[in-house]
C-alpha atoms as a PDB file:
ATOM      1  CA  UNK A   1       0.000   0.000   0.000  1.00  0.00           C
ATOM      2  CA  UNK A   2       1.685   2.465  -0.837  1.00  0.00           C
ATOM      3  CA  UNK A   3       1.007   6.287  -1.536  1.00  0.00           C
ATOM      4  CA  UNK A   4       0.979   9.097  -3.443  1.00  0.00           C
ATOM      5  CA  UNK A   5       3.963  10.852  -1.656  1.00  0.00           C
ATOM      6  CA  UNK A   6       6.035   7.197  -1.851  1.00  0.00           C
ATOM      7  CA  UNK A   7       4.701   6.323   2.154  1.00  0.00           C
ATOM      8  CA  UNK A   8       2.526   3.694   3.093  1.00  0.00           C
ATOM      9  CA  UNK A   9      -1.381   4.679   2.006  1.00  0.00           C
ATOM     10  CA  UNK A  10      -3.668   3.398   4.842  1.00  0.00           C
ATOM     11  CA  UNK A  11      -6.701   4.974   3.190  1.00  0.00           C
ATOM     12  CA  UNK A  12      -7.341   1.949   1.289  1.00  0.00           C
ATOM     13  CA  UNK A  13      -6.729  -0.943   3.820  1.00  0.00           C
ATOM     14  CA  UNK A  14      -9.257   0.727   6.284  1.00  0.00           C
ATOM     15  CA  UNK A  15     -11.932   1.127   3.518  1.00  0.00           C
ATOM     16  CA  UNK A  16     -11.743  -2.303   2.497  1.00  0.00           C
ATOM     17  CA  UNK A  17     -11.881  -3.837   6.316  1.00  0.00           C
ATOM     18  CA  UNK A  18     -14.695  -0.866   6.901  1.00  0.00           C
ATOM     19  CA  UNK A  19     -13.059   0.869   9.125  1.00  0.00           C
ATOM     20  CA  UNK A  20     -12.694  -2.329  11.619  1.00  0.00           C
ATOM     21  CA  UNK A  21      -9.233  -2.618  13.201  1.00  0.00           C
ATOM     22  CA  UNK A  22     -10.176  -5.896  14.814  1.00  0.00           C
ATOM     23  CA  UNK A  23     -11.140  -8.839  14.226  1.00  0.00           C
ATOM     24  CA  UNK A  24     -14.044 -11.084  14.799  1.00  0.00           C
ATOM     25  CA  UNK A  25     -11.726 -14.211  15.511  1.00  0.00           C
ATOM     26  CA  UNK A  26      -9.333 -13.578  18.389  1.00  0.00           C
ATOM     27  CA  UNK A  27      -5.891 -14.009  15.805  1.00  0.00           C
ATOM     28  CA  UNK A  28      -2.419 -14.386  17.608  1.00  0.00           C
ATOM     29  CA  UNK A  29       0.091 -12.207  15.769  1.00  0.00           C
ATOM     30  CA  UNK A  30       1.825 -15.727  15.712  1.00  0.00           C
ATOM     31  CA  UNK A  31      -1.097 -17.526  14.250  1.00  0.00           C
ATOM     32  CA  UNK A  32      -0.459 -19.477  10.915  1.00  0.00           C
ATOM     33  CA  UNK A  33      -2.386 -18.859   8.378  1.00  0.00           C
ATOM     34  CA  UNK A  34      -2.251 -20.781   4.959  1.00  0.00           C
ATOM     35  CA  UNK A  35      -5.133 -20.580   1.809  1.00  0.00           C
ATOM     36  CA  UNK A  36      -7.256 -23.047   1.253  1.00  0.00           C
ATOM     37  CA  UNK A  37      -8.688 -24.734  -1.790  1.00  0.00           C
ATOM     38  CA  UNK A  38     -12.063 -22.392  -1.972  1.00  0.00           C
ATOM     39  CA  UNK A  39      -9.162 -19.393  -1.528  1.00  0.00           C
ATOM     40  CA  UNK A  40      -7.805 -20.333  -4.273  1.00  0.00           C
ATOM     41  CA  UNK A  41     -11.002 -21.320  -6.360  1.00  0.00           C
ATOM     42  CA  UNK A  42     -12.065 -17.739  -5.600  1.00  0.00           C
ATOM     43  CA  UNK A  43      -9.519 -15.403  -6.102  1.00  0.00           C
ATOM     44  CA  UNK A  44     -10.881 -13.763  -9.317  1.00  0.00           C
ATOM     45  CA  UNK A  45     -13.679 -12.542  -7.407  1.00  0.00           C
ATOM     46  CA  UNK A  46     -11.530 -11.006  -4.228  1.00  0.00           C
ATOM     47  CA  UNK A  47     -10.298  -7.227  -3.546  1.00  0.00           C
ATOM     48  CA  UNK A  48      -6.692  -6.794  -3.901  1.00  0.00           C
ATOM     49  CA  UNK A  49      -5.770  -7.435  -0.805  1.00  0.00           C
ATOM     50  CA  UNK A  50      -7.551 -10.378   0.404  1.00  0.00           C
ATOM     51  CA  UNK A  51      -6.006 -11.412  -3.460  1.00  0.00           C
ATOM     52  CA  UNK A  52      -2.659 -10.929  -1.862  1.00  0.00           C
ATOM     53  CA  UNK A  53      -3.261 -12.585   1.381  1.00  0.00           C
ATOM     54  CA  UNK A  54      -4.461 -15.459  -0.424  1.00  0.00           C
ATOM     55  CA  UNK A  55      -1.155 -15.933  -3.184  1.00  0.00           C
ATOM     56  CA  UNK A  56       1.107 -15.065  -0.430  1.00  0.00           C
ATOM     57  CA  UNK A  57      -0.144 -17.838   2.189  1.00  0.00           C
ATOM     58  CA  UNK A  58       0.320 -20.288  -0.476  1.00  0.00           C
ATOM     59  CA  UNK A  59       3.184 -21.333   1.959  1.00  0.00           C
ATOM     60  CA  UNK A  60       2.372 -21.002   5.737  1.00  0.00           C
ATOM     61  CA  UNK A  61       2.551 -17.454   7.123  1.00  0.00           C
ATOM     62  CA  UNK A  62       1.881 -15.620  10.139  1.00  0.00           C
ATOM     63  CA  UNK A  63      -0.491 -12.419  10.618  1.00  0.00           C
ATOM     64  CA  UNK A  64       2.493 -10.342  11.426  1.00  0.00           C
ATOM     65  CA  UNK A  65       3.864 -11.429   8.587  1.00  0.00           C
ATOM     66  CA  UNK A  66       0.938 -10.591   6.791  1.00  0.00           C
ATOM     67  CA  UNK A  67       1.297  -7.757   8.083  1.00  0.00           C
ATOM     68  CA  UNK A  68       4.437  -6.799   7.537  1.00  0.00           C
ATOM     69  CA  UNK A  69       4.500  -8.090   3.730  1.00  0.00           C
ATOM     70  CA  UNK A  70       1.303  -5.849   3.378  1.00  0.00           C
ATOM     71  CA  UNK A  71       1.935  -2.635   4.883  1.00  0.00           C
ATOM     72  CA  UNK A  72      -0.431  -2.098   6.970  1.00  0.00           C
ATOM     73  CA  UNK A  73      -1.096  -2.205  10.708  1.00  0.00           C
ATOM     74  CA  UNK A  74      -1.313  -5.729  12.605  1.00  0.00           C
ATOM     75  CA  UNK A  75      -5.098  -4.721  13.354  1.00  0.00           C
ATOM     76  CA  UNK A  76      -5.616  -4.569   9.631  1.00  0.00           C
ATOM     77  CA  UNK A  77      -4.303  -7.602   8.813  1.00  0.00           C
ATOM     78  CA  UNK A  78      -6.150  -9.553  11.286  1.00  0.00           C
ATOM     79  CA  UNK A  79      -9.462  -8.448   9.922  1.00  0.00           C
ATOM     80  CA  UNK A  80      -8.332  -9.041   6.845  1.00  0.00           C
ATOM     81  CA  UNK A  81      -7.081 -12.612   7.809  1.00  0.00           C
ATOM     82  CA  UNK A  82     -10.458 -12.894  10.052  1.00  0.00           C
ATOM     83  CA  UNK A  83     -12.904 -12.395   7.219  1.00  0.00           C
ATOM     84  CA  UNK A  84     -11.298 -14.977   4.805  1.00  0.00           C
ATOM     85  CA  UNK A  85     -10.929 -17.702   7.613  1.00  0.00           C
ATOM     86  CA  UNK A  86     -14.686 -16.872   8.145  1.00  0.00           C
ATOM     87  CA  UNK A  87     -15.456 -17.556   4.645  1.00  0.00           C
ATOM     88  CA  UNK A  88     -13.007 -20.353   3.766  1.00  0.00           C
ATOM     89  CA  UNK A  89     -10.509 -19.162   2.192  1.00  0.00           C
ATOM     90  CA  UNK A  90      -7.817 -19.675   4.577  1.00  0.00           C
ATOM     91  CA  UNK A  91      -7.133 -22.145   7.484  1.00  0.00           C
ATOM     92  CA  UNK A  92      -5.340 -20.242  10.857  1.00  0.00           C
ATOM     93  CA  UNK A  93      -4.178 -22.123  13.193  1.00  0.00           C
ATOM     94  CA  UNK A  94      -3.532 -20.494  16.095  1.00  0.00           C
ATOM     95  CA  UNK A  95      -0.822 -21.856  18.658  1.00  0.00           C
ATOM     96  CA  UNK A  96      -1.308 -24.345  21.602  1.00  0.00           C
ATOM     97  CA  UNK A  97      -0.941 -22.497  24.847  1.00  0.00           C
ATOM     98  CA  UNK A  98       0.667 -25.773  26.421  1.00  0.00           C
ATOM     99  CA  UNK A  99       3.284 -26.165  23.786  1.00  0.00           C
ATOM    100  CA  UNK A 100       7.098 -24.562  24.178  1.00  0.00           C
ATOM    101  CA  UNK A 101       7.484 -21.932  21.802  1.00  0.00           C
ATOM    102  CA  UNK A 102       8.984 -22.443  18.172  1.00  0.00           C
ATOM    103  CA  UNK A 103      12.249 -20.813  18.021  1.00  0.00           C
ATOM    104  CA  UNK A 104      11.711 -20.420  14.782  1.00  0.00           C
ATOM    105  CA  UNK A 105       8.760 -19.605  14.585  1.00  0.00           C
ATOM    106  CA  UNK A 106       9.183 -16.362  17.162  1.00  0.00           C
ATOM    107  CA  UNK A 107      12.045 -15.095  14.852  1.00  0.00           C
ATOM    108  CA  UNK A 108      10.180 -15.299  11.674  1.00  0.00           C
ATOM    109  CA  UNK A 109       7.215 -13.120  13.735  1.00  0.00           C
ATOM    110  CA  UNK A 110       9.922 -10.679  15.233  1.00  0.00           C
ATOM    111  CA  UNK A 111      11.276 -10.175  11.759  1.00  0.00           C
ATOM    112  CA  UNK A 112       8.040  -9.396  10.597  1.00  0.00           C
ATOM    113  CA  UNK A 113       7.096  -7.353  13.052  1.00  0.00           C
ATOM    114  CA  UNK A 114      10.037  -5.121  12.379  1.00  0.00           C
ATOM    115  CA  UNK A 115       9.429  -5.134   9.307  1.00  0.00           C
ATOM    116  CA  UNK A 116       6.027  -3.038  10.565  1.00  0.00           C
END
């Protein structure tokens, strides 16, 4: 998203979530999210950037990623990432809560959270 002036444009990612910086589904920044066979069955017929959400998740990624690779707040991404899950188009899944941390995992959502 980016602007006229050359800086990130935020206009357009608030008019296409409504206005809604959160999201239905309670999303964990390090939530995975990857698109789904209806996602990609039905990406003529999406706005740009549920489009991009869609291609880009073709390989597992997580909201702040999504994020980060869109250009737009977390908040925005979530409701973006909220509203496909809702209709199919992507599967989340969110972390266990009794599980040690993936090391990995944590440094791919720090680097995309920098990356904000």
């Amino acid at each position: 998203m980016v602007g006229s002036e050359g800086g990130p444009s935020f206009v357009r990612p608030y008019a296409v979530t409504g206005g809604r910086t959160a999201s239905h589904a309670r999303l964990a920044v390090e939530a995975l999210v990857t698109t789904t066979d209806r996602g990609w069955n039905s990406l003529h017929a999406l706005v740009p950037e549920y489009e991009q959400v869609c291609r880009m998740c073709a390989e597992f990624k997580s909201v702040a990623e999504i994020a980060a690779l869109l250009r737009v707040p977390l908040g925005v991404a979530g409701v973006i990432v909220g509203d496909l899950a809702e209709s199919g188009m992507v599967a989340v899944q969110q972390s266990g809560t009794n599980d040690a941390p993936d090391l990995a995992l944590l440094e791919r959502v720090l680097i995309g959270l920098r990356n904000l």
